[in-house]
ModelCIF file with pLDDT and N, C-alpha, C, O atoms, coordinates in Angstrom:
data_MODEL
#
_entry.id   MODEL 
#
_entity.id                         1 
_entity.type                       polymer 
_entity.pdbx_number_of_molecules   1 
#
_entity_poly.entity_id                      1 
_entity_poly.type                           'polypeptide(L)' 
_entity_poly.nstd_linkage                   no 
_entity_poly.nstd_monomer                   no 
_entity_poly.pdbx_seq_one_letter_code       
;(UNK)(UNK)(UNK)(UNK)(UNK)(UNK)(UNK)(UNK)(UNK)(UNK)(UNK)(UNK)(UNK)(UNK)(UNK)(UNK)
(UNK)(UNK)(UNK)(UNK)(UNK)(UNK)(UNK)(UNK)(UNK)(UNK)(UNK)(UNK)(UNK)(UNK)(UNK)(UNK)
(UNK)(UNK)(UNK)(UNK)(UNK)(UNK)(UNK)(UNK)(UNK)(UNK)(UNK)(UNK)(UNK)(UNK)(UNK)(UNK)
;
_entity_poly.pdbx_seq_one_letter_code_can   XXXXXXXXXXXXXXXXXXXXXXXXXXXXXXXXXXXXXXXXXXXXXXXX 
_entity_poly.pdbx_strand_id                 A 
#
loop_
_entity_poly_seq.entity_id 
_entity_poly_seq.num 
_entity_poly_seq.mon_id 
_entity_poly_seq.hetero 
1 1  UNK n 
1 2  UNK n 
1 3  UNK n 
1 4  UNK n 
1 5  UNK n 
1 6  UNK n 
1 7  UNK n 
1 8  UNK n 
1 9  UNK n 
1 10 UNK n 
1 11 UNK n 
1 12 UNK n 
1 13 UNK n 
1 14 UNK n 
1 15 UNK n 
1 16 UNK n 
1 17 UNK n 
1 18 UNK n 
1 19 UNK n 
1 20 UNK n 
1 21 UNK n 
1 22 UNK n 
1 23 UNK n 
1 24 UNK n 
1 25 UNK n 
1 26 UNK n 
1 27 UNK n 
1 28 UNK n 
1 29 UNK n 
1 30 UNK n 
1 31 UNK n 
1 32 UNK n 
1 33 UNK n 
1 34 UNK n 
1 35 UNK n 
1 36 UNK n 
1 37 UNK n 
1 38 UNK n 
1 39 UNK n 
1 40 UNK n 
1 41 UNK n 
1 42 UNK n 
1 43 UNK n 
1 44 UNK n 
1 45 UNK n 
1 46 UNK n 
1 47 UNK n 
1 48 UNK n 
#
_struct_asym.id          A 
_struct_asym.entity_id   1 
#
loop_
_ma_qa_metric.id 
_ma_qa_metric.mode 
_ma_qa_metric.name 
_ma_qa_metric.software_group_id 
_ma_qa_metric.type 
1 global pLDDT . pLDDT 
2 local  pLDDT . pLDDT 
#
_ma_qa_metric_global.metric_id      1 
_ma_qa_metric_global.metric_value   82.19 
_ma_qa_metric_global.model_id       1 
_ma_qa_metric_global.ordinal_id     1 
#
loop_
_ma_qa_metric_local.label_asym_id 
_ma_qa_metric_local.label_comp_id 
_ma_qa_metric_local.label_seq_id 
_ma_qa_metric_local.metric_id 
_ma_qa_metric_local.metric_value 
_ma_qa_metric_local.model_id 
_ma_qa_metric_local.ordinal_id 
A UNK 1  2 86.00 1 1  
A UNK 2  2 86.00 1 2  
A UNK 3  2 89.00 1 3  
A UNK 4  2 88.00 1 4  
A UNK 5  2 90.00 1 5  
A UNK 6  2 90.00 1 6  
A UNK 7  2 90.00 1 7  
A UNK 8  2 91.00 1 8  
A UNK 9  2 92.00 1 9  
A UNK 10 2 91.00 1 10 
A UNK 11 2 89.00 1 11 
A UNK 12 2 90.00 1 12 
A UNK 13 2 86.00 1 13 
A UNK 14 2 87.00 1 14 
A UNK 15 2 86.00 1 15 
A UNK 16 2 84.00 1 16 
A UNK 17 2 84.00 1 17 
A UNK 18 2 84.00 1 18 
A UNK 19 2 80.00 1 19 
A UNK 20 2 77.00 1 20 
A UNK 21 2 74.00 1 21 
A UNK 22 2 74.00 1 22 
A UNK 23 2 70.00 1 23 
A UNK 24 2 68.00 1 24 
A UNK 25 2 69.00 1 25 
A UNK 26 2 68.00 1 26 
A UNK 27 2 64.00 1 27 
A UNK 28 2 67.00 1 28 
A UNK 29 2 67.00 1 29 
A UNK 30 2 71.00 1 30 
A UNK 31 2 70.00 1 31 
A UNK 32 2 73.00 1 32 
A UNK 33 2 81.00 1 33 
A UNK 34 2 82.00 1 34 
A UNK 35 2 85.00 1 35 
A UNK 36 2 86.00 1 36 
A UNK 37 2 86.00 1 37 
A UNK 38 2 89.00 1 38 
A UNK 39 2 87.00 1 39 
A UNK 40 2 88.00 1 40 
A UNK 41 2 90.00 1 41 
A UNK 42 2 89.00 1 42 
A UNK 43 2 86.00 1 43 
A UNK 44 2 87.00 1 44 
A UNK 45 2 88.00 1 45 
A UNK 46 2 83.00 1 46 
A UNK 47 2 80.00 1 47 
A UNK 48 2 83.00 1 48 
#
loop_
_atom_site.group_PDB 
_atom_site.id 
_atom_site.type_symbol 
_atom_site.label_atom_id 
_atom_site.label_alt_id 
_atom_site.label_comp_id 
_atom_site.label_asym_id 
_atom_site.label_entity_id 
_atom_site.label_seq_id 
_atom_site.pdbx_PDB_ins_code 
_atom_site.Cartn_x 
_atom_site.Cartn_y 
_atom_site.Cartn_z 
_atom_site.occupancy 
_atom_site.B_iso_or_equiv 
_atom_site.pdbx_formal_charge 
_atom_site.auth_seq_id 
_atom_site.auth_comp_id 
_atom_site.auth_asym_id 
_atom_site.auth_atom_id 
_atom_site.pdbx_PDB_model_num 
ATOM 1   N N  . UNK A 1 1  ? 0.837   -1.206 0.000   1.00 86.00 ? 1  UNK A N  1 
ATOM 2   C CA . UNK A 1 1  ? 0.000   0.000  0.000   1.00 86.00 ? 1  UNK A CA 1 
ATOM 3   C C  . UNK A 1 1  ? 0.871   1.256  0.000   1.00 86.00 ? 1  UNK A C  1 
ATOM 4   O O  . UNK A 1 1  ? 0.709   2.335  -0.570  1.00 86.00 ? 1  UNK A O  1 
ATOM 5   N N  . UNK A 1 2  ? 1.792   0.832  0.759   1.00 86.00 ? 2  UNK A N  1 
ATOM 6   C CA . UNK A 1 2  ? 2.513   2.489  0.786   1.00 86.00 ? 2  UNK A CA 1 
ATOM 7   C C  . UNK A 1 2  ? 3.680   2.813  -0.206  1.00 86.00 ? 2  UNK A C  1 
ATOM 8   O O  . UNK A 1 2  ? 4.410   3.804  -0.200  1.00 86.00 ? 2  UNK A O  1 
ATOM 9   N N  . UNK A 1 3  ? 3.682   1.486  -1.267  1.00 89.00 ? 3  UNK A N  1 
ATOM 10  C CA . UNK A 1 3  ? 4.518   1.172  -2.399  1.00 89.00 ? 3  UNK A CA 1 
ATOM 11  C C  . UNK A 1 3  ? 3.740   1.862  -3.431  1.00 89.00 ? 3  UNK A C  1 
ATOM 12  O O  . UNK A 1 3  ? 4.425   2.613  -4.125  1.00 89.00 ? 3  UNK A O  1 
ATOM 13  N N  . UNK A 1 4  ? 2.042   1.792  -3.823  1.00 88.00 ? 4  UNK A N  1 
ATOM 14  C CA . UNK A 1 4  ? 1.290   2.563  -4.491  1.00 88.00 ? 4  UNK A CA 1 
ATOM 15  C C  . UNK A 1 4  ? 1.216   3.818  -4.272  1.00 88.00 ? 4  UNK A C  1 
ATOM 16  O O  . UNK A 1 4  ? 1.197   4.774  -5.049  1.00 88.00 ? 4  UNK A O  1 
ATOM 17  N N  . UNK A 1 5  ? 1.163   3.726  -2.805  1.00 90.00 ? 5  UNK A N  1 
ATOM 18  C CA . UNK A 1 5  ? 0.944   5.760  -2.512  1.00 90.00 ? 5  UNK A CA 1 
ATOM 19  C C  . UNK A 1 5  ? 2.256   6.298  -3.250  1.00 90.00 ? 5  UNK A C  1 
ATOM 20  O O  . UNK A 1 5  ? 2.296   7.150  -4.137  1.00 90.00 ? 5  UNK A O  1 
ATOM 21  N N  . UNK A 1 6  ? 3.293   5.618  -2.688  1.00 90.00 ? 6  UNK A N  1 
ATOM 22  C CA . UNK A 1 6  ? 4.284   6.506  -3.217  1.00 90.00 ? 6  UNK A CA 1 
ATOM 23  C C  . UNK A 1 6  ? 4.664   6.937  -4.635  1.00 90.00 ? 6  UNK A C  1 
ATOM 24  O O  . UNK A 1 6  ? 5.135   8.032  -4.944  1.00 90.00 ? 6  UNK A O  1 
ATOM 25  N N  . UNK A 1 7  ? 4.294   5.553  -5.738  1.00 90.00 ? 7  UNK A N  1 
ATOM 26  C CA . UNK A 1 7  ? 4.351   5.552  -7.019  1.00 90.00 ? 7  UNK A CA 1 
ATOM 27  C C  . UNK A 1 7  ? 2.980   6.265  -7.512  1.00 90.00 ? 7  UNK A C  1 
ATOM 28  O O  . UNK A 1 7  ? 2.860   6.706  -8.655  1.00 90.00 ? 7  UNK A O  1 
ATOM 29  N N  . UNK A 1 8  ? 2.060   6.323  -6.628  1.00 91.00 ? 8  UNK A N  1 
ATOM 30  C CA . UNK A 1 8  ? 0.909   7.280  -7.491  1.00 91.00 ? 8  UNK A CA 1 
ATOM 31  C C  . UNK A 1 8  ? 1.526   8.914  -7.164  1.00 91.00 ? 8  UNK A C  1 
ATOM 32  O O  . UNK A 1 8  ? 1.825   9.793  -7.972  1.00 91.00 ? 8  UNK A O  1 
ATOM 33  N N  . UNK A 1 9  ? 1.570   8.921  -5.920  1.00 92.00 ? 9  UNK A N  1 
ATOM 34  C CA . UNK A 1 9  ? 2.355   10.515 -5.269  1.00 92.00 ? 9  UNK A CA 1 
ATOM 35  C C  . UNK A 1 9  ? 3.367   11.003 -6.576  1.00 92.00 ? 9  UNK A C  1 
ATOM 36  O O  . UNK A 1 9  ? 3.308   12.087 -7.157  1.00 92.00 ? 9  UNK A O  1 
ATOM 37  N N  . UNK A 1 10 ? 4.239   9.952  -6.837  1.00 91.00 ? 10 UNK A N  1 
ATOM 38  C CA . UNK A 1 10 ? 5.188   10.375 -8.089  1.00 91.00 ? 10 UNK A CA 1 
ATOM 39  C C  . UNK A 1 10 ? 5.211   10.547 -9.418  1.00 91.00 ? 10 UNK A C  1 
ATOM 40  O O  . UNK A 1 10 ? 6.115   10.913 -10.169 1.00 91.00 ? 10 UNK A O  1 
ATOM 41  N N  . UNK A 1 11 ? 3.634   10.105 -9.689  1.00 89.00 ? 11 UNK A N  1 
ATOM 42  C CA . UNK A 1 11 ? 3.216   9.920  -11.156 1.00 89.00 ? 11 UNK A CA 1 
ATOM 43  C C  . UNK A 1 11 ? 2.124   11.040 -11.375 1.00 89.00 ? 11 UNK A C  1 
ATOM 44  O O  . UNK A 1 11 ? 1.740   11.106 -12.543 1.00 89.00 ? 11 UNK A O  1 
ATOM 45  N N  . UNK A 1 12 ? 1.682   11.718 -10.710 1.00 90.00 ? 12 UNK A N  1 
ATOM 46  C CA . UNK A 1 12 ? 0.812   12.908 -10.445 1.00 90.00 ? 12 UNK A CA 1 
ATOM 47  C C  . UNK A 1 12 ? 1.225   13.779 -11.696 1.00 90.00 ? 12 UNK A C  1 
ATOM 48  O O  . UNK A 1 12 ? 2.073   14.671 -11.681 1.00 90.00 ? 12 UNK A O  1 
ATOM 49  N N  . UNK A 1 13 ? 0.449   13.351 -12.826 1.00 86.00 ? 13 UNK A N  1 
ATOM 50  C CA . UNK A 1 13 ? 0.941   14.540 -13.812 1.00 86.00 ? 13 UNK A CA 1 
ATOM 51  C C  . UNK A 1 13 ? 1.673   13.730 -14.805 1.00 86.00 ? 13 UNK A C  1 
ATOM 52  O O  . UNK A 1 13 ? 1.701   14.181 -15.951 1.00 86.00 ? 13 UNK A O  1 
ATOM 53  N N  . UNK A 1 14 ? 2.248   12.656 -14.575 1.00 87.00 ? 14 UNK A N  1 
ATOM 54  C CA . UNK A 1 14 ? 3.368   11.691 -15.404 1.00 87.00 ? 14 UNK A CA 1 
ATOM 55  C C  . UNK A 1 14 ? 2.066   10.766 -16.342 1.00 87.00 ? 14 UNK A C  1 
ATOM 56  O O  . UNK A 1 14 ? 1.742   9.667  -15.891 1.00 87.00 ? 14 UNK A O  1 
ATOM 57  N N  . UNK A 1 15 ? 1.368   11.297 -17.655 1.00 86.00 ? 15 UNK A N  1 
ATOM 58  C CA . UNK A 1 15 ? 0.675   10.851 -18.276 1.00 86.00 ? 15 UNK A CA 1 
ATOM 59  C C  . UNK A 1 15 ? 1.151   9.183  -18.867 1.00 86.00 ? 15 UNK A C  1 
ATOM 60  O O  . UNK A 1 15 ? 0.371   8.535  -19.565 1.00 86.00 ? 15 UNK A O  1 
ATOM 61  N N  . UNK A 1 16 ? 2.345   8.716  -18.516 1.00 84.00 ? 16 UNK A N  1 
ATOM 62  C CA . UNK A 1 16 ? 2.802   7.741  -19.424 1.00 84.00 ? 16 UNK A CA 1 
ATOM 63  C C  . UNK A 1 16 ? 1.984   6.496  -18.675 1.00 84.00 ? 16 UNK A C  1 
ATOM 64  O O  . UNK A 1 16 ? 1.242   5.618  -19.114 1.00 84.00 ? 16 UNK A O  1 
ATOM 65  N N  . UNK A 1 17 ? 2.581   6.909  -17.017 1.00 84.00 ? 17 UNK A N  1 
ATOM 66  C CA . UNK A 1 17 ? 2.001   6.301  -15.699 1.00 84.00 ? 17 UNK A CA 1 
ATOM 67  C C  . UNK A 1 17 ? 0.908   6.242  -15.742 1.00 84.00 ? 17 UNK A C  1 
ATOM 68  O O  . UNK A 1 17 ? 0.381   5.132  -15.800 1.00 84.00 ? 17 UNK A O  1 
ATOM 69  N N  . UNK A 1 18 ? 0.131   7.417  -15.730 1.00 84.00 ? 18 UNK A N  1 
ATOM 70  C CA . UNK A 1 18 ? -1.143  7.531  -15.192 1.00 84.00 ? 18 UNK A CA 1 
ATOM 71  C C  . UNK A 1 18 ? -1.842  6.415  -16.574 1.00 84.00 ? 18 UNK A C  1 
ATOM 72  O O  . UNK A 1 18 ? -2.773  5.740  -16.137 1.00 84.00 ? 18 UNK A O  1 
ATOM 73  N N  . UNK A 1 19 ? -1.628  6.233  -17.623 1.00 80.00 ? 19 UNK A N  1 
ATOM 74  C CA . UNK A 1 19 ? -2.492  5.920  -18.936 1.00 80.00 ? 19 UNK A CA 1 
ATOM 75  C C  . UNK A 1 19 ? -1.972  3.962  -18.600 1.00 80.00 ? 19 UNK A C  1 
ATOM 76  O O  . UNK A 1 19 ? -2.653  2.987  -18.918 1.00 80.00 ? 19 UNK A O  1 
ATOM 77  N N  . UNK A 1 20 ? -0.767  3.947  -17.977 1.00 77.00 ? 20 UNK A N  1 
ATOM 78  C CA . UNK A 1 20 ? -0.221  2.712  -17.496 1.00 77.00 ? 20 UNK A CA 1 
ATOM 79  C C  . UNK A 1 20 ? -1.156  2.139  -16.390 1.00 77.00 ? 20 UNK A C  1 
ATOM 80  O O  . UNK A 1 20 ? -1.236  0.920  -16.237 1.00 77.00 ? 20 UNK A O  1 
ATOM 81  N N  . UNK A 1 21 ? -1.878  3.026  -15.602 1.00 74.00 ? 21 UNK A N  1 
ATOM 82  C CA . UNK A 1 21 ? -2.378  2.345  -14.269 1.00 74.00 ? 21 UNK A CA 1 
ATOM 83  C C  . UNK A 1 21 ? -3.597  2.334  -14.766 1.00 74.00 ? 21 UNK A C  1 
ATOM 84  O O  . UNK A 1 21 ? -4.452  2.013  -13.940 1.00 74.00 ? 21 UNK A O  1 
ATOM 85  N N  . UNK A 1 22 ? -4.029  2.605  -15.972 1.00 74.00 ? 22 UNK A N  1 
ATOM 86  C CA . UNK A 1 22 ? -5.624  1.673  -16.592 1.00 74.00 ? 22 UNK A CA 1 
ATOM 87  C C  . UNK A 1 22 ? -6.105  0.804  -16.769 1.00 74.00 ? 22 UNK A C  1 
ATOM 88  O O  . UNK A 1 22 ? -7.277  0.617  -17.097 1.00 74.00 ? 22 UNK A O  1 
ATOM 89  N N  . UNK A 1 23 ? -4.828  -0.303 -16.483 1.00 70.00 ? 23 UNK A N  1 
ATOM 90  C CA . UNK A 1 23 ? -4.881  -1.504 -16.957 1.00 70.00 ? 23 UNK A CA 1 
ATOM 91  C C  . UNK A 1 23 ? -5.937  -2.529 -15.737 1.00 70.00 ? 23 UNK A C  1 
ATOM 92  O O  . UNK A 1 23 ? -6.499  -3.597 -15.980 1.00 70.00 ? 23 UNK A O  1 
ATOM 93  N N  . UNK A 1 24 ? -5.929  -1.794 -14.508 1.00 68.00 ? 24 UNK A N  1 
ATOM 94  C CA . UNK A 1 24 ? -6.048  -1.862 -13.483 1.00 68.00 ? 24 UNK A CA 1 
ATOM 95  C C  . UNK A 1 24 ? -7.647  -2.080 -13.496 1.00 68.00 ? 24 UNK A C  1 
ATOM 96  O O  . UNK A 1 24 ? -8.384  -2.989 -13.115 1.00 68.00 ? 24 UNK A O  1 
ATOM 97  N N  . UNK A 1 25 ? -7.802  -1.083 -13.983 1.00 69.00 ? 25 UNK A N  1 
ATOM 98  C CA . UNK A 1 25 ? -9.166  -1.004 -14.605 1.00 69.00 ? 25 UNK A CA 1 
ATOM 99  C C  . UNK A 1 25 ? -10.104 -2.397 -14.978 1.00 69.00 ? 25 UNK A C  1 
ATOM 100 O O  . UNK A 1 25 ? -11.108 -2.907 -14.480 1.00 69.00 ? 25 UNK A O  1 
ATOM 101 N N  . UNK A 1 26 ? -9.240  -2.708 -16.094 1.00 68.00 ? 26 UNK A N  1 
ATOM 102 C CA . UNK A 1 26 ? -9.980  -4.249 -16.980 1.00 68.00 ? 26 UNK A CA 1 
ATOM 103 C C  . UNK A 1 26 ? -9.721  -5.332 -16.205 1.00 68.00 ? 26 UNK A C  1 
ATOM 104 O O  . UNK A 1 26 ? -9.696  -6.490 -16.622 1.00 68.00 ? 26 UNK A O  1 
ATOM 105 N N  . UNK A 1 27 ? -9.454  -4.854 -14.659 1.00 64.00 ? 27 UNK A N  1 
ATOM 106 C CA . UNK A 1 27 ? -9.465  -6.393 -14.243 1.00 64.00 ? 27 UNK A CA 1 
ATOM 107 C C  . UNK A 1 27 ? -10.500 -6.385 -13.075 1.00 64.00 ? 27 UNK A C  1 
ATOM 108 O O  . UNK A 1 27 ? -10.895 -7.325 -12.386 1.00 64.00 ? 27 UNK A O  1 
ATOM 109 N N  . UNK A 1 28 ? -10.776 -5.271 -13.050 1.00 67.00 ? 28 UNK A N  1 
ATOM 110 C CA . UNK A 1 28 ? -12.118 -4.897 -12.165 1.00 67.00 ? 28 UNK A CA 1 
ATOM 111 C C  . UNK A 1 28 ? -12.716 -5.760 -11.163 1.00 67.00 ? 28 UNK A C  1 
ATOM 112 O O  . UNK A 1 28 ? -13.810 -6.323 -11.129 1.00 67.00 ? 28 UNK A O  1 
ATOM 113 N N  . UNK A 1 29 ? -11.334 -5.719 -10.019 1.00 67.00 ? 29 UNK A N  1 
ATOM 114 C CA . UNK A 1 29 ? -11.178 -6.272 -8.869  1.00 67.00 ? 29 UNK A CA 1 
ATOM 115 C C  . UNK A 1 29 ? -12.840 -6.475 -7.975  1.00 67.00 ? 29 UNK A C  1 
ATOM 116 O O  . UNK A 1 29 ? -13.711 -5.615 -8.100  1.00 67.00 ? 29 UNK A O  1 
ATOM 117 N N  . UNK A 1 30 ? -13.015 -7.552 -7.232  1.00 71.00 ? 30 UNK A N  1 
ATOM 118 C CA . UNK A 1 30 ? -14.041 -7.381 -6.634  1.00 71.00 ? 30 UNK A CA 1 
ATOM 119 C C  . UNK A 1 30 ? -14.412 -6.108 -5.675  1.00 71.00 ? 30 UNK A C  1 
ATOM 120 O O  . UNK A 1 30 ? -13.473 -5.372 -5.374  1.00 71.00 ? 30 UNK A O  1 
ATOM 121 N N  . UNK A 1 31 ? -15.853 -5.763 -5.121  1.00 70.00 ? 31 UNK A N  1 
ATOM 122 C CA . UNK A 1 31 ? -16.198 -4.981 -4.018  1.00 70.00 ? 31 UNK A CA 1 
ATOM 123 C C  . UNK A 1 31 ? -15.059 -5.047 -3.320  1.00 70.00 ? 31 UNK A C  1 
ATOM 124 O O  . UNK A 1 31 ? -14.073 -4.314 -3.380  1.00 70.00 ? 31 UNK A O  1 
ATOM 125 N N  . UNK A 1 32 ? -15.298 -6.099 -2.569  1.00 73.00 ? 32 UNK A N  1 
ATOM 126 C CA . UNK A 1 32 ? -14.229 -6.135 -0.858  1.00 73.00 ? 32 UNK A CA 1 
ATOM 127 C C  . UNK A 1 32 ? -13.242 -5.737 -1.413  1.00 73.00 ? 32 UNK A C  1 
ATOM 128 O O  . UNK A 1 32 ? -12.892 -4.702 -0.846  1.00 73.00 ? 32 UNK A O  1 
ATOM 129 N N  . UNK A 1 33 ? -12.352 -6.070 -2.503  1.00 81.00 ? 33 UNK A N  1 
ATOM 130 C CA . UNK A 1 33 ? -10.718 -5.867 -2.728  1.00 81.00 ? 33 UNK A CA 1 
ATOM 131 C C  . UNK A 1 33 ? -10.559 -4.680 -3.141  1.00 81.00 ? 33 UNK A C  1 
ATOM 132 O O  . UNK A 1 33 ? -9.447  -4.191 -3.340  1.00 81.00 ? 33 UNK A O  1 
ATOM 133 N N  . UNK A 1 34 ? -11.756 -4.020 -3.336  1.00 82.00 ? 34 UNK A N  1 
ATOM 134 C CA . UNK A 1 34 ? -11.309 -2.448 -3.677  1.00 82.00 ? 34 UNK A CA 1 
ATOM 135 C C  . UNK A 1 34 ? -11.887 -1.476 -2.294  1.00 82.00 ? 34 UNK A C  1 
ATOM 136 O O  . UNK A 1 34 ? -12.027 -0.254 -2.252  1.00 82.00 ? 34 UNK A O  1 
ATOM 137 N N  . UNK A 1 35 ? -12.088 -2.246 -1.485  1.00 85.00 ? 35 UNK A N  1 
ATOM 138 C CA . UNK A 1 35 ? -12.742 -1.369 -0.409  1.00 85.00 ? 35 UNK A CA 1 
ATOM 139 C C  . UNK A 1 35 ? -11.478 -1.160 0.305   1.00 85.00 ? 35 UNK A C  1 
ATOM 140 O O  . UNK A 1 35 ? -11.065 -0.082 0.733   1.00 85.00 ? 35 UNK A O  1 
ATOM 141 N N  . UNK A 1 36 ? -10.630 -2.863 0.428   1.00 86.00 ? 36 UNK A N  1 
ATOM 142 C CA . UNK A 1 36 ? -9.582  -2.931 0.958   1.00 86.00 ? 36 UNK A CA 1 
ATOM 143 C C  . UNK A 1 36 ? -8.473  -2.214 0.503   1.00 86.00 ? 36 UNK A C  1 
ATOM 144 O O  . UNK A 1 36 ? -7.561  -2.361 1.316   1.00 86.00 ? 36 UNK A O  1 
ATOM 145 N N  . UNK A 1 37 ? -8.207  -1.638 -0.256  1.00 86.00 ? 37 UNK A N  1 
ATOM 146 C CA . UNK A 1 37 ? -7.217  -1.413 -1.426  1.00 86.00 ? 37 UNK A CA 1 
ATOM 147 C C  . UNK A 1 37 ? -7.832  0.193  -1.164  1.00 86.00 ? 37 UNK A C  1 
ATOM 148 O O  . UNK A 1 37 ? -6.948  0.990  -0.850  1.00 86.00 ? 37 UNK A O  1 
ATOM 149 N N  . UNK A 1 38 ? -9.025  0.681  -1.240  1.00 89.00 ? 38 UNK A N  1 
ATOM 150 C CA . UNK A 1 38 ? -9.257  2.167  -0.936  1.00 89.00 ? 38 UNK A CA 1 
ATOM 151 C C  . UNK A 1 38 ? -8.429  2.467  0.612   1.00 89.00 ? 38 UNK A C  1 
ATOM 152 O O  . UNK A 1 38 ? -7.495  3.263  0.710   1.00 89.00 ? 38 UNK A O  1 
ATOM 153 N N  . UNK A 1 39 ? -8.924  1.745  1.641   1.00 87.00 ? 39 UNK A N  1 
ATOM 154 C CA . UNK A 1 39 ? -8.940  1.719  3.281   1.00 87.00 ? 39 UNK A CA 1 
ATOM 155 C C  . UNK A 1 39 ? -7.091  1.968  3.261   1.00 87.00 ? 39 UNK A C  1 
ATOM 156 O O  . UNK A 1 39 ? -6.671  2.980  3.822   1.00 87.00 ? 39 UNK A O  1 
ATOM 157 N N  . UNK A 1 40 ? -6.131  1.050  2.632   1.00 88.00 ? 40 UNK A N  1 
ATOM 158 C CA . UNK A 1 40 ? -4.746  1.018  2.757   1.00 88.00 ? 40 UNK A CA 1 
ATOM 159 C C  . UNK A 1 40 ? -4.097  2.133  1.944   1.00 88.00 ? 40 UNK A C  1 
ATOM 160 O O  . UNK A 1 40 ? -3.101  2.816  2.182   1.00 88.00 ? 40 UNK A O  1 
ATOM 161 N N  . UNK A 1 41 ? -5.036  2.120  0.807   1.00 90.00 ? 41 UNK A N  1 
ATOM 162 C CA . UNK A 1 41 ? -4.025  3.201  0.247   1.00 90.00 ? 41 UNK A CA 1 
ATOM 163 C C  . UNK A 1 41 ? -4.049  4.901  0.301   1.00 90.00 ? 41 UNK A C  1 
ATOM 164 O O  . UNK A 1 41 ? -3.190  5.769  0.141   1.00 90.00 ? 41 UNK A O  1 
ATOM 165 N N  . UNK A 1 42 ? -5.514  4.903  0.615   1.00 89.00 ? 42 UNK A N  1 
ATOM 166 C CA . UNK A 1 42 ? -5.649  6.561  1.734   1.00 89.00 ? 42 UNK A CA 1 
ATOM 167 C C  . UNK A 1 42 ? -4.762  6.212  2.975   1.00 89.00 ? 42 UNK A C  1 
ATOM 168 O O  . UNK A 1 42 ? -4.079  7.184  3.298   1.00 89.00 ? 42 UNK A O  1 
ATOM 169 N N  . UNK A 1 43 ? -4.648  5.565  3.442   1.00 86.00 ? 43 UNK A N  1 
ATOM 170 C CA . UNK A 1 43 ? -4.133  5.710  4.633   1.00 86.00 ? 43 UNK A CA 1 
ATOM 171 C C  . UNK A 1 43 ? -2.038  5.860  4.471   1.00 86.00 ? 43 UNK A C  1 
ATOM 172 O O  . UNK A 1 43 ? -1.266  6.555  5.131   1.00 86.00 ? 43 UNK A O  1 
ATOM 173 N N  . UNK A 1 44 ? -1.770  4.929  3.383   1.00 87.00 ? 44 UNK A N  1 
ATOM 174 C CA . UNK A 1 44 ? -0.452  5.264  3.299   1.00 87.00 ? 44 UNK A CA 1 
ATOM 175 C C  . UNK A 1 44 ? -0.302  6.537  3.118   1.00 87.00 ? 44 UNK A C  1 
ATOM 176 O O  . UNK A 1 44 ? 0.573   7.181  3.697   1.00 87.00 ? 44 UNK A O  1 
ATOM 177 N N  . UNK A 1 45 ? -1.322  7.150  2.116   1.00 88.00 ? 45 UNK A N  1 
ATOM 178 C CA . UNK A 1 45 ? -1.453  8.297  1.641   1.00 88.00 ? 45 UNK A CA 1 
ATOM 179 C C  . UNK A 1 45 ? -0.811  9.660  2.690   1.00 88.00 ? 45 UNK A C  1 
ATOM 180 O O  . UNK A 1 45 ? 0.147   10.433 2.703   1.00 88.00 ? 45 UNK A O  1 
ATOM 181 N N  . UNK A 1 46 ? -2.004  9.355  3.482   1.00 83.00 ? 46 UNK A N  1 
ATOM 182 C CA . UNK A 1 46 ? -1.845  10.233 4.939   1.00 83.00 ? 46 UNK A CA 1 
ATOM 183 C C  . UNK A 1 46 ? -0.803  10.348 5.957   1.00 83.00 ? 46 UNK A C  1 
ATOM 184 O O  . UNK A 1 46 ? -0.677  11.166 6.868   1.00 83.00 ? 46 UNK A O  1 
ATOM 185 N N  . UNK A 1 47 ? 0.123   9.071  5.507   1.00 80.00 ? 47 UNK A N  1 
ATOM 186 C CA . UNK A 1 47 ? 1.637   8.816  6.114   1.00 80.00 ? 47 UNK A CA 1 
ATOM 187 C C  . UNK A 1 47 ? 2.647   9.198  5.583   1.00 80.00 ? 47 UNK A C  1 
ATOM 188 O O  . UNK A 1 47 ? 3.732   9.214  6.163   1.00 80.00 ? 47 UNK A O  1 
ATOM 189 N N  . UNK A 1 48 ? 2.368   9.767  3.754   1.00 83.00 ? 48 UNK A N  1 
ATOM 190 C CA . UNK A 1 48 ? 3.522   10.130 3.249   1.00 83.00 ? 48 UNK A CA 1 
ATOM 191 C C  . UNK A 1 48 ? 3.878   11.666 3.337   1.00 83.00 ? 48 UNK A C  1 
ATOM 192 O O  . UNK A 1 48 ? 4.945   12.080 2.883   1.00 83.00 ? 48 UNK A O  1 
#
């Protein structure tokens, strides 16, 4: 989680990244795993 915060924190604006983390998209993780995955990665967020 705090491996994403940091690589999203650094890609802020980096269109190559951002068009890279779509992929993310088409695999359209279940409910729970994105609730879980919201809950960890605000929170690294808030640590960096």
């Amino acid at each position: 989680a705090y491996d994403a915060a940091q690589f999203l924190a650094t890609c802020a604006g980096n269109q190559q990244a951002l068009n890279f983390t779509r992929f993310l998209d088409r695999s359209r993780p279940p409910a729970a795993d994105v609730d879980f995955l919201d809950e960890k990665v605000a929170l690294a967020f808030r640590h960096l």
